[in-house]
Structures are given as C-alpha cells and as structure tokens.
N, C-alpha and C. Protein backbone atom coordinates (compact mmCIF):
# COMPACT_ATOMS: atom_id res chain seq x y z
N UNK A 1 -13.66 17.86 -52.22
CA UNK A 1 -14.93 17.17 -52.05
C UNK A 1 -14.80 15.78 -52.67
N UNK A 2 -15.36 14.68 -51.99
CA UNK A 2 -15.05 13.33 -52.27
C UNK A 2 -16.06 12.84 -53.42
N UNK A 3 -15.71 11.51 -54.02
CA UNK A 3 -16.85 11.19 -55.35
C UNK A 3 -17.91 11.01 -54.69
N UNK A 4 -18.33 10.61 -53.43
CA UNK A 4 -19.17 9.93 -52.98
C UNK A 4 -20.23 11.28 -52.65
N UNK A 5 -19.76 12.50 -51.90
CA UNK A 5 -20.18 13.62 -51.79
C UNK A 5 -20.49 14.18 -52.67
N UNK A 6 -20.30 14.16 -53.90
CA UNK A 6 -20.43 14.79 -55.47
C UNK A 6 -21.16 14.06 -56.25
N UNK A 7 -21.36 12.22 -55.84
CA UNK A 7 -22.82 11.73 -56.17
C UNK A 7 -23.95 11.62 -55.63
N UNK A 8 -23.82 12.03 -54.40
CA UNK A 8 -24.92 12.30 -53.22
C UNK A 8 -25.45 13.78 -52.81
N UNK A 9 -24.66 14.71 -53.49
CA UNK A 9 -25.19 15.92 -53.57
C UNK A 9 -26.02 16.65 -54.63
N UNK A 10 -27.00 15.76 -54.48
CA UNK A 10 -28.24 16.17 -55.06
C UNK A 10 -29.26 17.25 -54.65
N UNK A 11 -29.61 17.99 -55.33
CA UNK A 11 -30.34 19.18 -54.70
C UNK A 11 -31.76 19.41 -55.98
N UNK A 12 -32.67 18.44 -55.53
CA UNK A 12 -34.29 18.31 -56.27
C UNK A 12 -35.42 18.74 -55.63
N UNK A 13 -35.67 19.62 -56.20
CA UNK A 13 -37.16 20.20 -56.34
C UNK A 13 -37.97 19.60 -56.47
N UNK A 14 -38.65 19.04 -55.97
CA UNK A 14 -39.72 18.40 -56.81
C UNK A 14 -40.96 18.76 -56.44
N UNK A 15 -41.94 19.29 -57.42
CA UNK A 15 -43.10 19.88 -56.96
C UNK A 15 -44.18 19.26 -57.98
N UNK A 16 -44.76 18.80 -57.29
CA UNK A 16 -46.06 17.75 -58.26
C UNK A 16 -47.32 18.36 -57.67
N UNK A 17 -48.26 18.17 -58.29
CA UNK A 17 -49.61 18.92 -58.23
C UNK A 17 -50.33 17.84 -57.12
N UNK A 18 -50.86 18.61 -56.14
CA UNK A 18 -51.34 17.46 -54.78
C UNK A 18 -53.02 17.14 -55.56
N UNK A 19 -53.49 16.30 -54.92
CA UNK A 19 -54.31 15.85 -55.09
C UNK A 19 -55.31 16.14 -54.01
N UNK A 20 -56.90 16.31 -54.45
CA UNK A 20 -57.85 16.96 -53.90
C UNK A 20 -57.91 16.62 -52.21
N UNK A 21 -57.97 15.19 -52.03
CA UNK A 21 -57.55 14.73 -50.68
C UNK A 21 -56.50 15.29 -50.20
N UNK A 22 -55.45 15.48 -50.33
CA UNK A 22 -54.34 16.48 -49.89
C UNK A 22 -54.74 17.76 -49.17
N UNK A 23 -55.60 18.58 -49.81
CA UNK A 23 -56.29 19.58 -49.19
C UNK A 23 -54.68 20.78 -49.59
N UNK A 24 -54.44 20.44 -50.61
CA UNK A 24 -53.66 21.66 -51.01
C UNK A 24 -51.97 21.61 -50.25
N UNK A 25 -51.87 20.67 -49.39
CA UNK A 25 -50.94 20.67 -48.66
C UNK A 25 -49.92 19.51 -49.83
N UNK A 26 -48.72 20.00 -49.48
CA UNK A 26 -47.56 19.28 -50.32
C UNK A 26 -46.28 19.38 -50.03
N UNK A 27 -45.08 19.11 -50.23
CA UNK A 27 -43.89 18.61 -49.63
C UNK A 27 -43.52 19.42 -50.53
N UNK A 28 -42.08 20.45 -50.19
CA UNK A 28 -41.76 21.11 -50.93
C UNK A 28 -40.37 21.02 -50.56
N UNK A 29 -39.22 21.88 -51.24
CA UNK A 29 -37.82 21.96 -51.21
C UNK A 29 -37.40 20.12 -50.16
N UNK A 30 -37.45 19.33 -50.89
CA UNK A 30 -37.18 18.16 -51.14
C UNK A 30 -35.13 18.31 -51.50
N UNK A 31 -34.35 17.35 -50.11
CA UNK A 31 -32.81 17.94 -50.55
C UNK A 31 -32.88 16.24 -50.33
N UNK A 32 -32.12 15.86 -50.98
CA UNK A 32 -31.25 14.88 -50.52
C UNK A 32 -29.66 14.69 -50.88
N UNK A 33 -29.09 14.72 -49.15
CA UNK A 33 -27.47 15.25 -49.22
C UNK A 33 -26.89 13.70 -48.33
N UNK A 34 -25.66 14.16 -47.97
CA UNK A 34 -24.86 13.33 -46.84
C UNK A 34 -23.99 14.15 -45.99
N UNK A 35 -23.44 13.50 -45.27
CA UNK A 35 -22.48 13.73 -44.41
C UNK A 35 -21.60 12.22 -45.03
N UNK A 36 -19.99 12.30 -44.25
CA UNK A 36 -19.13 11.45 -44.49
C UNK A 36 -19.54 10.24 -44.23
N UNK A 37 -20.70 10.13 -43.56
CA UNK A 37 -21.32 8.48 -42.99
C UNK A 37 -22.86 8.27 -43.36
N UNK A 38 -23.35 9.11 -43.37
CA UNK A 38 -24.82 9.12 -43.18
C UNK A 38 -25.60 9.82 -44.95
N UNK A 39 -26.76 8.86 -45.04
CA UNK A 39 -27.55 9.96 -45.96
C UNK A 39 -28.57 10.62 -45.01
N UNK A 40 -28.67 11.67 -45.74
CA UNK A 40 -29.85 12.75 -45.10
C UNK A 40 -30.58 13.51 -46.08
N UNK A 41 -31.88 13.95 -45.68
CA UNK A 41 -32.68 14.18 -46.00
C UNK A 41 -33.51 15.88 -45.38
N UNK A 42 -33.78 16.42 -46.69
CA UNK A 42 -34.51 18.34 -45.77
C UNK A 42 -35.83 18.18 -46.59
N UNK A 43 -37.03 18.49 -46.29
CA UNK A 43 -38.39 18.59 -46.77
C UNK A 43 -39.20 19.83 -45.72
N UNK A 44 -39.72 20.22 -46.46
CA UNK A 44 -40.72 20.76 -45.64
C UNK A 44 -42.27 20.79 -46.46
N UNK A 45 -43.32 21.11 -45.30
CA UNK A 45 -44.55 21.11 -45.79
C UNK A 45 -45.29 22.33 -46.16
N UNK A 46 -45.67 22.36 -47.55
CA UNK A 46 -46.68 23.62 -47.77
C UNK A 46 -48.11 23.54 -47.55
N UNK A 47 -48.77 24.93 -47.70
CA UNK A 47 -50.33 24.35 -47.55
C UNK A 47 -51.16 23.43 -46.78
N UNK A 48 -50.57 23.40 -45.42
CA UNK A 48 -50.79 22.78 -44.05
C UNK A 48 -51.47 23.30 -43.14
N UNK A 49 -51.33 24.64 -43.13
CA UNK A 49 -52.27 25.72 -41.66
C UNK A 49 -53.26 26.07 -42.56
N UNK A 50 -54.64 25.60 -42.42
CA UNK A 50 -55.37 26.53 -42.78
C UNK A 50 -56.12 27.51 -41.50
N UNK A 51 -57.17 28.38 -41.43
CA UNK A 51 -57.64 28.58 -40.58
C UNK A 51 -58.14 28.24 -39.16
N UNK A 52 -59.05 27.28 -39.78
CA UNK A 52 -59.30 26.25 -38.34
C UNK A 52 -58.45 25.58 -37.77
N UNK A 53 -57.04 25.08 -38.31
CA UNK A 53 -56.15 24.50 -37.75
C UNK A 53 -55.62 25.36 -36.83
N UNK A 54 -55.25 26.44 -37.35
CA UNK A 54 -54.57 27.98 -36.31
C UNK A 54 -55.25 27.88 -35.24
N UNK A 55 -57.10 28.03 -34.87
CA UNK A 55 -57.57 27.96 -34.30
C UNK A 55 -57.47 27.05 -33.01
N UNK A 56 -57.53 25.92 -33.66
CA UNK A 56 -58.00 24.67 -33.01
C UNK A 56 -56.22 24.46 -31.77
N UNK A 57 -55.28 25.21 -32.82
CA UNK A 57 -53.89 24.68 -32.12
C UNK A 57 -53.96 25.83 -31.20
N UNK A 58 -54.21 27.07 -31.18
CA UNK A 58 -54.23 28.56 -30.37
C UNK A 58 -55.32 28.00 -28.87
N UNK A 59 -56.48 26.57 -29.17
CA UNK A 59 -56.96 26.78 -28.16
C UNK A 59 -56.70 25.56 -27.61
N UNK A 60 -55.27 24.87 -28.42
CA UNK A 60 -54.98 23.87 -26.80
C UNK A 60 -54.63 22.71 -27.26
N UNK A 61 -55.08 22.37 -28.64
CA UNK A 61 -55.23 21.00 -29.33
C UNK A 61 -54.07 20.59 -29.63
N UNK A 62 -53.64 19.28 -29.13
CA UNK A 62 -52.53 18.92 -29.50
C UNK A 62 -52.24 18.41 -31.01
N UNK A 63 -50.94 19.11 -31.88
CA UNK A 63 -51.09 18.57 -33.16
C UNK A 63 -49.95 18.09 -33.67
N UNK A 64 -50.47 16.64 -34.52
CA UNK A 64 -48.72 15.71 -34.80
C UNK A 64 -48.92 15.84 -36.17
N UNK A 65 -47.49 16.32 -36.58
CA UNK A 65 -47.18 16.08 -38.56
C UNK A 65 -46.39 14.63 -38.14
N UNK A 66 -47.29 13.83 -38.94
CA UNK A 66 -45.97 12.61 -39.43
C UNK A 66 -45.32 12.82 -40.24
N UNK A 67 -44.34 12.77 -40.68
CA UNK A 67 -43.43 12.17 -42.11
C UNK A 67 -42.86 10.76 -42.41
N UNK A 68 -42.82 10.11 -43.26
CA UNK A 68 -42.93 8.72 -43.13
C UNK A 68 -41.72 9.03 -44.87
N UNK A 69 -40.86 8.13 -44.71
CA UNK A 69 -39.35 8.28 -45.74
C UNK A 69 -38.73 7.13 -45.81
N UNK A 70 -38.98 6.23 -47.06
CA UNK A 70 -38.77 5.00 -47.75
C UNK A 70 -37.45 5.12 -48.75
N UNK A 71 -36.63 4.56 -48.10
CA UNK A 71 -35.11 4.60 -49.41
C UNK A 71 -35.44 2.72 -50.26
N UNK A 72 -35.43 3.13 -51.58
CA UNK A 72 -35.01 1.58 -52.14
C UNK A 72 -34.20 1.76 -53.18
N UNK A 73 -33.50 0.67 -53.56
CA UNK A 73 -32.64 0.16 -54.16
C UNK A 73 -33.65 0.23 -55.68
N UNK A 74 -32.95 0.91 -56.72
CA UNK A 74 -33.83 0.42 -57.89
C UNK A 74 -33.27 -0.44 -58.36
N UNK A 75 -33.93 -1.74 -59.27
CA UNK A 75 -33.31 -2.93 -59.98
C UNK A 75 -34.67 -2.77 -61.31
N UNK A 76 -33.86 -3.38 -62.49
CA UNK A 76 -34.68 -3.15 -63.47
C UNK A 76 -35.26 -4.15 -63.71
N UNK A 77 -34.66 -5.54 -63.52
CA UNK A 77 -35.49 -6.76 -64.32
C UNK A 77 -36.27 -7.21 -63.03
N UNK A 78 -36.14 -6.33 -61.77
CA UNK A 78 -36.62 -7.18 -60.49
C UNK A 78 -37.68 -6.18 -59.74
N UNK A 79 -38.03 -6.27 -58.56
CA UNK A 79 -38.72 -6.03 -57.71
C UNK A 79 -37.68 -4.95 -56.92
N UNK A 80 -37.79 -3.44 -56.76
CA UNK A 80 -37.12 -2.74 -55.75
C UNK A 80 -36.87 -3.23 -54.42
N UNK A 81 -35.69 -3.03 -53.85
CA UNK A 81 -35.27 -3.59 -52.55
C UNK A 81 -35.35 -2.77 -51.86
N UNK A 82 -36.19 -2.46 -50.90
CA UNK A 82 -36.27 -1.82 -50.02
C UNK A 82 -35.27 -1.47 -48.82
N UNK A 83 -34.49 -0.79 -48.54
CA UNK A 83 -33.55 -0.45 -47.81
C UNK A 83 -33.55 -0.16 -46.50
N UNK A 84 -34.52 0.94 -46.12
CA UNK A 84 -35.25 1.55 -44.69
C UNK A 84 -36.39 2.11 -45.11
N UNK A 85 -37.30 2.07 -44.09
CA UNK A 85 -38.47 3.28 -43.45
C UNK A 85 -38.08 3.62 -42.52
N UNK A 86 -38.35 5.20 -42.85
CA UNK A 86 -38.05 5.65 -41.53
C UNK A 86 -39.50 6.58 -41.03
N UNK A 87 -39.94 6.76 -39.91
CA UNK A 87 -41.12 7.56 -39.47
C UNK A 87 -40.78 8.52 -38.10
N UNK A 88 -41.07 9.98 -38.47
CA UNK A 88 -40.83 10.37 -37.27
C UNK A 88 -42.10 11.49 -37.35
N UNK A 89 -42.23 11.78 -36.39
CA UNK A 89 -43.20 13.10 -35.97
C UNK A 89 -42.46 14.17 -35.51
N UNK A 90 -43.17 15.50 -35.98
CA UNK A 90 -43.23 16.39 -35.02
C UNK A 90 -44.38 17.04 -34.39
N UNK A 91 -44.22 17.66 -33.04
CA UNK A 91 -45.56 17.67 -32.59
C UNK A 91 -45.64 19.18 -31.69
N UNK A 92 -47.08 19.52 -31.99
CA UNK A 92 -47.02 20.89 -31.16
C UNK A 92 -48.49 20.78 -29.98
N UNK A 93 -47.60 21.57 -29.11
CA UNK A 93 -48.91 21.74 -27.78
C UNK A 93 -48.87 23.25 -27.65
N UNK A 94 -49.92 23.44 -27.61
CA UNK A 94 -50.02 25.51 -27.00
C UNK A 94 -50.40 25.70 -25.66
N UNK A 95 -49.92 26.01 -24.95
CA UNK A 95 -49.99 26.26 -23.28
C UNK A 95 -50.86 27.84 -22.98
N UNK A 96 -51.87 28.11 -23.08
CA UNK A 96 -52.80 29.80 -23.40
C UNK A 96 -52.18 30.26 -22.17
N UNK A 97 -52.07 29.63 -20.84
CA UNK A 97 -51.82 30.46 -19.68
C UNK A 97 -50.25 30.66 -20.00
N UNK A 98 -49.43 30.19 -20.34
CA UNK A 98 -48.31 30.30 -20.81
C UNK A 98 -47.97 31.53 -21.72
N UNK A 99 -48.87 31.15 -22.80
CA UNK A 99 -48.58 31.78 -23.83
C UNK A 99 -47.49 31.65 -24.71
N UNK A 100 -47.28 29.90 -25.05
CA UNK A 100 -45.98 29.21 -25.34
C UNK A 100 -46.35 28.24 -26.29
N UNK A 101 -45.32 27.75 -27.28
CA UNK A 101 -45.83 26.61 -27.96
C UNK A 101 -44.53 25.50 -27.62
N UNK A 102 -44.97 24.42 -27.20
CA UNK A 102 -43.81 23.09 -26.63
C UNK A 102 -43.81 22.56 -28.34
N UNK A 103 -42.59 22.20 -28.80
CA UNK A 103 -42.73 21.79 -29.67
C UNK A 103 -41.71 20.10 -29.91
N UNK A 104 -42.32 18.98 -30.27
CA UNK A 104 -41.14 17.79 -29.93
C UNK A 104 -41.17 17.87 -30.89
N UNK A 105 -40.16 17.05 -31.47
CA UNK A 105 -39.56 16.17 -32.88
C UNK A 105 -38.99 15.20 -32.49
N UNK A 106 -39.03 14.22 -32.97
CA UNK A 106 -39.01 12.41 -32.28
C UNK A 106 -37.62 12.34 -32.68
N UNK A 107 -37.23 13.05 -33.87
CA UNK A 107 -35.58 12.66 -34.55
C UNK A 107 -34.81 13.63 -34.24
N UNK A 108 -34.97 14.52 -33.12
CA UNK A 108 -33.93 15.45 -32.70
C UNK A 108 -33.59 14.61 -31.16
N UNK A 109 -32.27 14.75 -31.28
CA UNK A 109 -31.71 14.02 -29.38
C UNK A 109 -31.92 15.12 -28.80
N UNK A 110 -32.02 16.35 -29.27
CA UNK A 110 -32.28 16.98 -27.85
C UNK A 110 -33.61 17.24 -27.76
N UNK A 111 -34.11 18.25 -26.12
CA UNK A 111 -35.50 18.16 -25.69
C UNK A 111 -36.30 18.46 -26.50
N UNK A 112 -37.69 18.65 -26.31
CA UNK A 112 -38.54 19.85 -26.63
C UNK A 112 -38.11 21.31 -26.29
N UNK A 113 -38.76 22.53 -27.83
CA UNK A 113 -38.31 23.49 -27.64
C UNK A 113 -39.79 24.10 -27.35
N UNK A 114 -39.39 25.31 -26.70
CA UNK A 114 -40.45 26.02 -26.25
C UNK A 114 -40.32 27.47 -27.10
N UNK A 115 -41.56 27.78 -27.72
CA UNK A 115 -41.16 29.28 -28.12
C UNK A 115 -42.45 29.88 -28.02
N UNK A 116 -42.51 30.92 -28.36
CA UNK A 116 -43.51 32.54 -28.30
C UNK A 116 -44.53 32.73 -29.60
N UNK A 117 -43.48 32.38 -30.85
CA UNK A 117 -44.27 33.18 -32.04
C UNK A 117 -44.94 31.70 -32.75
N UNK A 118 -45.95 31.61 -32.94
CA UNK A 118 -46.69 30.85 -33.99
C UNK A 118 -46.11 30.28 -34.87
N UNK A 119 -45.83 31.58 -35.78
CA UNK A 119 -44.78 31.23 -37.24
C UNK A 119 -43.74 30.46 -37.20
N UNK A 120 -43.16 30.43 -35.86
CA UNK A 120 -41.75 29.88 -35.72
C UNK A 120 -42.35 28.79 -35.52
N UNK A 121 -43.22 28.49 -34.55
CA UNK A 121 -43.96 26.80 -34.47
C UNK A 121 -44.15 26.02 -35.26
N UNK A 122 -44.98 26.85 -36.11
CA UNK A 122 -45.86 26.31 -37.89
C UNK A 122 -44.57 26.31 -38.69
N UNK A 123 -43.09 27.43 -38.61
CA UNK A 123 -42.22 26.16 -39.17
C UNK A 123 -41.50 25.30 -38.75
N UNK A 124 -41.48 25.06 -37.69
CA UNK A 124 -40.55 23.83 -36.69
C UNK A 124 -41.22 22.39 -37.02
N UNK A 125 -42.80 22.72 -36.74
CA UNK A 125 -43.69 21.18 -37.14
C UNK A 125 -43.64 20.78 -38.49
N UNK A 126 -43.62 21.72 -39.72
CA UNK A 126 -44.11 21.90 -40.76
C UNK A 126 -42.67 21.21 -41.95
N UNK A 127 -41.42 21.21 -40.72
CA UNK A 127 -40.02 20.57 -42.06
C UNK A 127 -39.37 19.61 -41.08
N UNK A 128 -38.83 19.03 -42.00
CA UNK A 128 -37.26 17.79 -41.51
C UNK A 128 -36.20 18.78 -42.20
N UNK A 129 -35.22 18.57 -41.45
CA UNK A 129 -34.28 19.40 -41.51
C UNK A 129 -33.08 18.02 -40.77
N UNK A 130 -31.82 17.93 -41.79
CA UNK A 130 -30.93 16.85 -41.68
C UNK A 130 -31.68 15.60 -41.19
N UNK A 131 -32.15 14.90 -41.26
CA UNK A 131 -32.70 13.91 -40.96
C UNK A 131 -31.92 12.64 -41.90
N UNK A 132 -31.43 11.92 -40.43
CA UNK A 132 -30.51 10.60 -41.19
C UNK A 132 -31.52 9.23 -41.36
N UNK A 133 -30.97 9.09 -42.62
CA UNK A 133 -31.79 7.93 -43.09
C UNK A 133 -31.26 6.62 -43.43
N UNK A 134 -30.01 6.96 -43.59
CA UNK A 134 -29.35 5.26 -44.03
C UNK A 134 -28.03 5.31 -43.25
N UNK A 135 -27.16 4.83 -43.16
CA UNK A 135 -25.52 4.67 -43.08
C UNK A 135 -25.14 4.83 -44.75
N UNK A 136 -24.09 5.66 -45.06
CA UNK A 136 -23.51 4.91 -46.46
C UNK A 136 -23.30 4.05 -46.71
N UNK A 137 -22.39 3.01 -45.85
CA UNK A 137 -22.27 1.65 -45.81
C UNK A 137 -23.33 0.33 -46.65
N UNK A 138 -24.66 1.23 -46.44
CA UNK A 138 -25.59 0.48 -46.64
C UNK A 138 -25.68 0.64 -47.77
N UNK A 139 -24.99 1.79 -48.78
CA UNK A 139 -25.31 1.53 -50.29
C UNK A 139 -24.42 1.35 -50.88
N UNK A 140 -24.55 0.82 -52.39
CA UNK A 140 -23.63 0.54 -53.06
C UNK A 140 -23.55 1.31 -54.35
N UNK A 141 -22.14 1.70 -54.44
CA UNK A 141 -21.75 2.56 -55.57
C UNK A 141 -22.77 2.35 -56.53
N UNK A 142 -22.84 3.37 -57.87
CA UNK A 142 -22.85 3.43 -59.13
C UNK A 142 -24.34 2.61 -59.15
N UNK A 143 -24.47 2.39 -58.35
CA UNK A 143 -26.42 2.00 -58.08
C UNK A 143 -27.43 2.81 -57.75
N UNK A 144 -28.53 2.75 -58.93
CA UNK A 144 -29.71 3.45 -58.85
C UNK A 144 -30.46 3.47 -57.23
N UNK A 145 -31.03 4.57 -56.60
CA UNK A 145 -31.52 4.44 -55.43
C UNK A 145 -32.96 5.35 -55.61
N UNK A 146 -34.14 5.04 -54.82
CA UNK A 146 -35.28 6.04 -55.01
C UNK A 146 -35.44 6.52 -53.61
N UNK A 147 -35.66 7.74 -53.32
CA UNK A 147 -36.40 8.18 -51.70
C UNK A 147 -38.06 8.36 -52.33
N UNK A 148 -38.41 8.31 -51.41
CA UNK A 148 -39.76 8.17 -51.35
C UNK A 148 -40.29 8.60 -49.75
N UNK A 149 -40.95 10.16 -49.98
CA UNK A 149 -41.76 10.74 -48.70
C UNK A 149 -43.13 11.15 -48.75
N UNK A 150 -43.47 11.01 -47.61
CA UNK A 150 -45.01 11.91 -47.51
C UNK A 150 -45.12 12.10 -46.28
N UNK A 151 -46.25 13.14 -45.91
CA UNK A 151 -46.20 13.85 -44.70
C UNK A 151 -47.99 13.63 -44.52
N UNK A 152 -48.40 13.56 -43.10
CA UNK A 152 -49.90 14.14 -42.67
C UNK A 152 -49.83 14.24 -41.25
N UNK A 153 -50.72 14.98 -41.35
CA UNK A 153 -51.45 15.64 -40.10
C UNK A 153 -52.20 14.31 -39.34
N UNK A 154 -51.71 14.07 -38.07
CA UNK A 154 -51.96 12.99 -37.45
C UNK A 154 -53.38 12.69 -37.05
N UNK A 155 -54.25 11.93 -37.30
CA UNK A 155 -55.65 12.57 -35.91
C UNK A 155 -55.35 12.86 -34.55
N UNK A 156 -56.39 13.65 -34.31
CA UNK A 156 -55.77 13.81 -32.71
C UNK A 156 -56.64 12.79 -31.98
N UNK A 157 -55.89 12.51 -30.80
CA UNK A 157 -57.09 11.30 -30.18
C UNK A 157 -57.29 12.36 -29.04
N UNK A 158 -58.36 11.97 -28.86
CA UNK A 158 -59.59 13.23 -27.90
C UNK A 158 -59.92 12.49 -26.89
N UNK A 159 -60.56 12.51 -25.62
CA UNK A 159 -61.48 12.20 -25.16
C UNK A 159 -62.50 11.77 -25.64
N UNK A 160 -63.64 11.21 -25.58
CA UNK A 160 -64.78 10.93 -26.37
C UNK A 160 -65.78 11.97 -26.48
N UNK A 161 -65.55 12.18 -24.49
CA UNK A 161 -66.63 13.71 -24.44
C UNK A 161 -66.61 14.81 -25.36
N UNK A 162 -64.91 15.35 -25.62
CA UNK A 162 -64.33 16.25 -26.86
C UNK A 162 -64.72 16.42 -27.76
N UNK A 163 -65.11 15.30 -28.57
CA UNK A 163 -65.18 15.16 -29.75
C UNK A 163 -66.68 15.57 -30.22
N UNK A 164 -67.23 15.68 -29.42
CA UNK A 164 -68.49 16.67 -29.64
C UNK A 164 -68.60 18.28 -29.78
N UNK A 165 -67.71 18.60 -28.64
CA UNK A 165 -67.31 20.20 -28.78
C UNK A 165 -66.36 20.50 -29.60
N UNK A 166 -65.25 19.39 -29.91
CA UNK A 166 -64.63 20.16 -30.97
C UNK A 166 -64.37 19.20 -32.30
N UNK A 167 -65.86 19.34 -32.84
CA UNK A 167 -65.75 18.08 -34.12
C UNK A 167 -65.14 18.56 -35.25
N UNK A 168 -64.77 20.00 -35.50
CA UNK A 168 -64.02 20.97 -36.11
C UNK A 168 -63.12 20.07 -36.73
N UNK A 169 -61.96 19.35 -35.52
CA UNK A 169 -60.88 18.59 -35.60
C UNK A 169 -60.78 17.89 -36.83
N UNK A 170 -61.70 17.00 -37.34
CA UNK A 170 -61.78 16.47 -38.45
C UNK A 170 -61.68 17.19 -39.58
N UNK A 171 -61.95 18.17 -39.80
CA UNK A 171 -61.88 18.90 -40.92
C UNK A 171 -60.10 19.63 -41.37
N UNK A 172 -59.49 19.04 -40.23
CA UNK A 172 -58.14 19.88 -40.96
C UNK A 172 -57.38 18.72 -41.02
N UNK A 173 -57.65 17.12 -41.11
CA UNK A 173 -56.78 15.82 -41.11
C UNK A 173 -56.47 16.16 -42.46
N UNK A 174 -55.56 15.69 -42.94
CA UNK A 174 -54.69 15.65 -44.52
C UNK A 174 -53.56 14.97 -44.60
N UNK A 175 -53.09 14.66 -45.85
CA UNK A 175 -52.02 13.71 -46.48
C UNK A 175 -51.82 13.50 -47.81
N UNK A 176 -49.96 14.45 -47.61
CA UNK A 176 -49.87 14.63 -49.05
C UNK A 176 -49.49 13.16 -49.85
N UNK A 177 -49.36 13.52 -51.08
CA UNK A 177 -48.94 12.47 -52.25
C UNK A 177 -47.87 11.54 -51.75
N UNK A 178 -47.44 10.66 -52.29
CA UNK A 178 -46.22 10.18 -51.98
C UNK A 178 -45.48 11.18 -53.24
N UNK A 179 -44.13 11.85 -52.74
CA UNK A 179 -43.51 12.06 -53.58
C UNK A 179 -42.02 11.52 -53.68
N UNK A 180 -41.11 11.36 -55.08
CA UNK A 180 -40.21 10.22 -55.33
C UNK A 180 -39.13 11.17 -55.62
N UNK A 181 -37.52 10.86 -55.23
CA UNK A 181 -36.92 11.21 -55.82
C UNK A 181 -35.81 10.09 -56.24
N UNK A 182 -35.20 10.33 -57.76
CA UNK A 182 -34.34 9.52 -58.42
C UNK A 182 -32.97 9.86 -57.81
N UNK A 183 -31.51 8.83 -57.78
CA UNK A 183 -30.38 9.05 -57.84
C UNK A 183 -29.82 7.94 -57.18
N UNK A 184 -28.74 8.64 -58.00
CA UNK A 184 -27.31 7.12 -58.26
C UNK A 184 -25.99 8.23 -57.15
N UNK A 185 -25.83 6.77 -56.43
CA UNK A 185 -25.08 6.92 -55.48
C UNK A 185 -23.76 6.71 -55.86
C-alpha cells in the first residue's frame, strides 16, 4: 500500500447533533478514501423518511436528495482555498401501475435503476457511495485539506393546481448541518 493511500485512508465518523431545522435528519458513516488517481467520498443519510414522505413518494411524488461536497485547502495565516464543489442528486419516481421505483443518480454513468422494494429505494436515494471529488494531482502532499458536506431533500416543483391537494409536500423539505471533515494528504 502506497504513502499516499495510507494518508488518504481515512475512515471518520462523524456524528454531530442536527439541528431542529434538520428535522432529525443527518449524514452519517462519512468515509473519505482514494483510488490511485481520484479522491472519493461514502456518506449516507439518516432520519430522512418520515411518514408522510413514504406516503407522498408511494403516491407518485417525485423526490430529489441533493448532496452538495466542498474540498478546501486549509492555510493558517490565510483564507481557505477552495479546491471543488461538487453537487449531485439522487432522485426517486414511483410508477403505482408498475409497482416500481425508477431511481437516477446524476454521478453514476450508468442508467436509472428500477426496483420493487422501498427499502432498497430509501437506500439508493438516501447515500453516495464512491463518489469522485478531486484528481490527486490536484493536491499537495503533507497539506492540511477539509471536506465539507450536506444533504436535503429538494422541493418538489408541482403544478400550481397540485399544490393545493398535496400541500402535505412542504412538510417533509429538510437540510442537514454542514458537516466537516479534517485531513492531511
């Protein structure tokens, strides 16, 4: 295993107490790894489905998790250098005559997947899983670096007529904390 793999193989927990706006939802098992070229990144979301959300997605409603993932450069006497943002979604549709959930993710090359069980949906939308965020190239040894993520539940845009029959919708929008992780590359 190379130095570069053995300073980039970081494996942080980080679990911070969400805040009331959050609605209980929070970013959990937080990895940040590499491959021989690439940094990457695994998160997933807790405390995201509540009831009415189950509902609202079982009768049709289309629903987007953003995740939004900031790498910077730490400097002490200066201003952090920002490196990348990166933003991707994942998104679910429920088909009732089907009896199917289409599920995209903006950072996978391949299609949309289609599946059967809920659970498997609620966790497909709900994590990033390898998600590349920088080139190595782009960093430099023995230098402090911060990630920085957060995740929410997108609004849905409705019709206008909709939004009368299903004003529900509003009640399950959320967005967790920003949460940070430290390390030297």
């Amino acid at each position: 295993m190379s130095r570069k793999t053995l300073a980039l193989l970081l494996v942080i927990l980080f679990f911070v107490q969400s805040s009331g706006f959050a609605q209980d939802a929070r970013l959990t098992d937080i990895i940040v790894t590499n491959t021989q070229d690439e940094l990457l990144v695994y998160l997933s979301v807790e405390g995201a489905f509540k009831e009415k959300m189950k509902k609202a997605i079982l009768s049709g409603v289309p629903t987007r998790f953003s995740f939004f993932v900031s790498l910077y450069q730490v400097r002490t006497l200066w201003f952090d250098k920002k490196i990348t943002d990166v933003m991707v979604t994942n998104t679910v549709k429920y088909d009732n005559l089907k009896e199917e959930f289409t599920i995209k993710r903006s950072w996978e090359k391949n299609g949309p997947r289609v599946l059967r069980s809920f659970d498997e949906a609620k966790k497909l939308i709900t994590e990033i899983d390898g998600l590349e965020i920088v080139s190595l190239e782009q960093l430099e040894k023995n230098q402090r670096y911060q990630l920085r993520a957060k995740a929410e539940l997108s609004k849905v845009t409705l019709p206008y007529y909709l939004h009368y029959v299903l004003f529900f919708v509003s009640l399950w929008d959320f967005e967790t904390d920003w949460y940070t992780i430290d390390f030297t590359y």
